[in-house]
Protein backbone atom coordinates (compact mmCIF):
# COMPACT_ATOMS: atom_id res chain seq x y z
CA UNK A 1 -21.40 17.61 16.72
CA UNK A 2 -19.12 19.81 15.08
CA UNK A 3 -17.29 17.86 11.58
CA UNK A 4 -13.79 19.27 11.06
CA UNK A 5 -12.64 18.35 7.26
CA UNK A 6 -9.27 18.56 5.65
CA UNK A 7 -8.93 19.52 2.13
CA UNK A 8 -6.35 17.18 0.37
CA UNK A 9 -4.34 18.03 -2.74
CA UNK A 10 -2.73 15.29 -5.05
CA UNK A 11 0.39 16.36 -7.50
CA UNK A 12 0.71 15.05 -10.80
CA UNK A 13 4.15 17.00 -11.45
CA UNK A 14 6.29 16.73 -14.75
CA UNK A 15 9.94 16.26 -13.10
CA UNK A 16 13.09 15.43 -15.05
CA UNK A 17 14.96 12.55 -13.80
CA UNK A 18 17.99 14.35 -11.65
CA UNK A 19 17.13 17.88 -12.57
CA UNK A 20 16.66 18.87 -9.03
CA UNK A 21 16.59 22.51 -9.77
CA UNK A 22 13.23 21.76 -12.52
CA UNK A 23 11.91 19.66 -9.67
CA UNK A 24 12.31 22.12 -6.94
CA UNK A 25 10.95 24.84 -9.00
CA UNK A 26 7.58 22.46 -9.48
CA UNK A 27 7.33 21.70 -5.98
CA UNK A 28 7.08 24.77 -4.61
CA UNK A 29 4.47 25.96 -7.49
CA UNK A 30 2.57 22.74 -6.39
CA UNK A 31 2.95 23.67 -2.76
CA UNK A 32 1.92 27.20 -3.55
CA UNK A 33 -1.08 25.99 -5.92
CA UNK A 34 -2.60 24.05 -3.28
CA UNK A 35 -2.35 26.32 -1.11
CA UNK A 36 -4.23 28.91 -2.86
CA UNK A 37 -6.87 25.77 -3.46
CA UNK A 38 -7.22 26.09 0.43
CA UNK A 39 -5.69 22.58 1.05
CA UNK A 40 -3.94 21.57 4.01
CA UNK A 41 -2.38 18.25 3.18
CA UNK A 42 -0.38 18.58 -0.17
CA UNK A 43 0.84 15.03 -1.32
CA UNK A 44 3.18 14.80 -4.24
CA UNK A 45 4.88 11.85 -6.21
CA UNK A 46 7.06 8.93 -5.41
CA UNK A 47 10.84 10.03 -5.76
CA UNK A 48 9.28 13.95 -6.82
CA UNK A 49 12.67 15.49 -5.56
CA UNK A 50 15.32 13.60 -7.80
CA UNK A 51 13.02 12.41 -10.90
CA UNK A 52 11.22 9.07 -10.63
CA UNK A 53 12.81 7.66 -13.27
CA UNK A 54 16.98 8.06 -12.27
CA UNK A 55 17.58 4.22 -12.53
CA UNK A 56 20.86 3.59 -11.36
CA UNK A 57 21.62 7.33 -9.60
CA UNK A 58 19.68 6.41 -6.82
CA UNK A 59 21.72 4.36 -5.43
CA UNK A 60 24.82 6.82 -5.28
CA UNK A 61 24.22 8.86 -2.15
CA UNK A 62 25.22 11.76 -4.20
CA UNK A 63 21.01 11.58 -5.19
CA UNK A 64 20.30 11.29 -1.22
CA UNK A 65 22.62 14.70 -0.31
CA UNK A 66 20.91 16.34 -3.63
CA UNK A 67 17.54 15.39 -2.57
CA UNK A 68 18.27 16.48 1.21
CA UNK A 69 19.68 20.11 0.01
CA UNK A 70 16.72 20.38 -2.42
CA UNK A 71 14.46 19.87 0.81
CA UNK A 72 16.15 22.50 2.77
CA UNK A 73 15.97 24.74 0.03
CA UNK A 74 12.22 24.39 0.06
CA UNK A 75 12.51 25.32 3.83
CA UNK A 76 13.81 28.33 3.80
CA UNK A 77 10.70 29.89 2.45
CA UNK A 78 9.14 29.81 5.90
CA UNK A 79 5.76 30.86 4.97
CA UNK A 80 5.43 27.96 2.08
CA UNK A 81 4.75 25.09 4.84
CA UNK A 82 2.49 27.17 6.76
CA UNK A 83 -0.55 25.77 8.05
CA UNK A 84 -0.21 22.91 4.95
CA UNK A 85 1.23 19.48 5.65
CA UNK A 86 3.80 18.98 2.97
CA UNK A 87 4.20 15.07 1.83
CA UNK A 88 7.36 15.16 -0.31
CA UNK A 89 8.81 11.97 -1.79
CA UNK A 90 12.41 11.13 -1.96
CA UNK A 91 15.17 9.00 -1.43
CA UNK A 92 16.64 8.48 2.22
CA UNK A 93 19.96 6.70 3.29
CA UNK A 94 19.07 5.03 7.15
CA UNK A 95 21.63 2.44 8.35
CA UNK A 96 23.08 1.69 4.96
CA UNK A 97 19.71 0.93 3.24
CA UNK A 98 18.26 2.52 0.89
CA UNK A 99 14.92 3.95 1.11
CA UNK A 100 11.91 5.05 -1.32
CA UNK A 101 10.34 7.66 1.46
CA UNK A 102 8.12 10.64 2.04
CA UNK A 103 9.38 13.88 3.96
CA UNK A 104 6.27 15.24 5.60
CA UNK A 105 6.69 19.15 6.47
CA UNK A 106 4.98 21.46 8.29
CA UNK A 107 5.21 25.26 9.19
């Protein structure tokens, strides 16, 4: 019987409350990091992309479409996803509610 194992890497990341730009930035070095760790599932923190702690900004969908643009930022590097499932957390807008979600990305 042949065992196939997944190497999982957890993010502890120092973001700034709506400082998407500091955020990004960490992401990708966590991405990257784990990565080089040989992980293939990369799971970050609740609300990673705008800050955890933006109180009352997350409920202006100014913090989704910030969050959203951050994420396709991130994309455009299209060797950064590659062959690593990317668990991103964020806010998402879906039938006006608002949600505390994860973005999972690959290649």
């Amino acid at each position: 019987m042949h065992k196939k194992f997944a190497m999982l890497a957890t993010c502890q990341l120092n973001q700034w409350a709506m400082s998407f730009t500091h955020n990004k930035t960490n992401i990708i070095n966590s991405i990257i990091q784990a990565k080089k760790l040989g992980a293939t599932y990369r799971l970050g923190p609740e609300l990673e992309v705008c800050g955890y702690g933006c109180e009352d900004h997350f409920f202006e969908l100014d913090t989704v479409r910030h969050s959203w643009s951050t994420i396709a930022e991130i994309l455009r590097d299209k060797e950064l996803t590659r062959d690593i499932l990317c668990d991103i957390g964020m806010p998402l807008h879906f039938k006006n509610t608002l949600y505390n979600c994860r973005v999972l990305c690959l290649n």
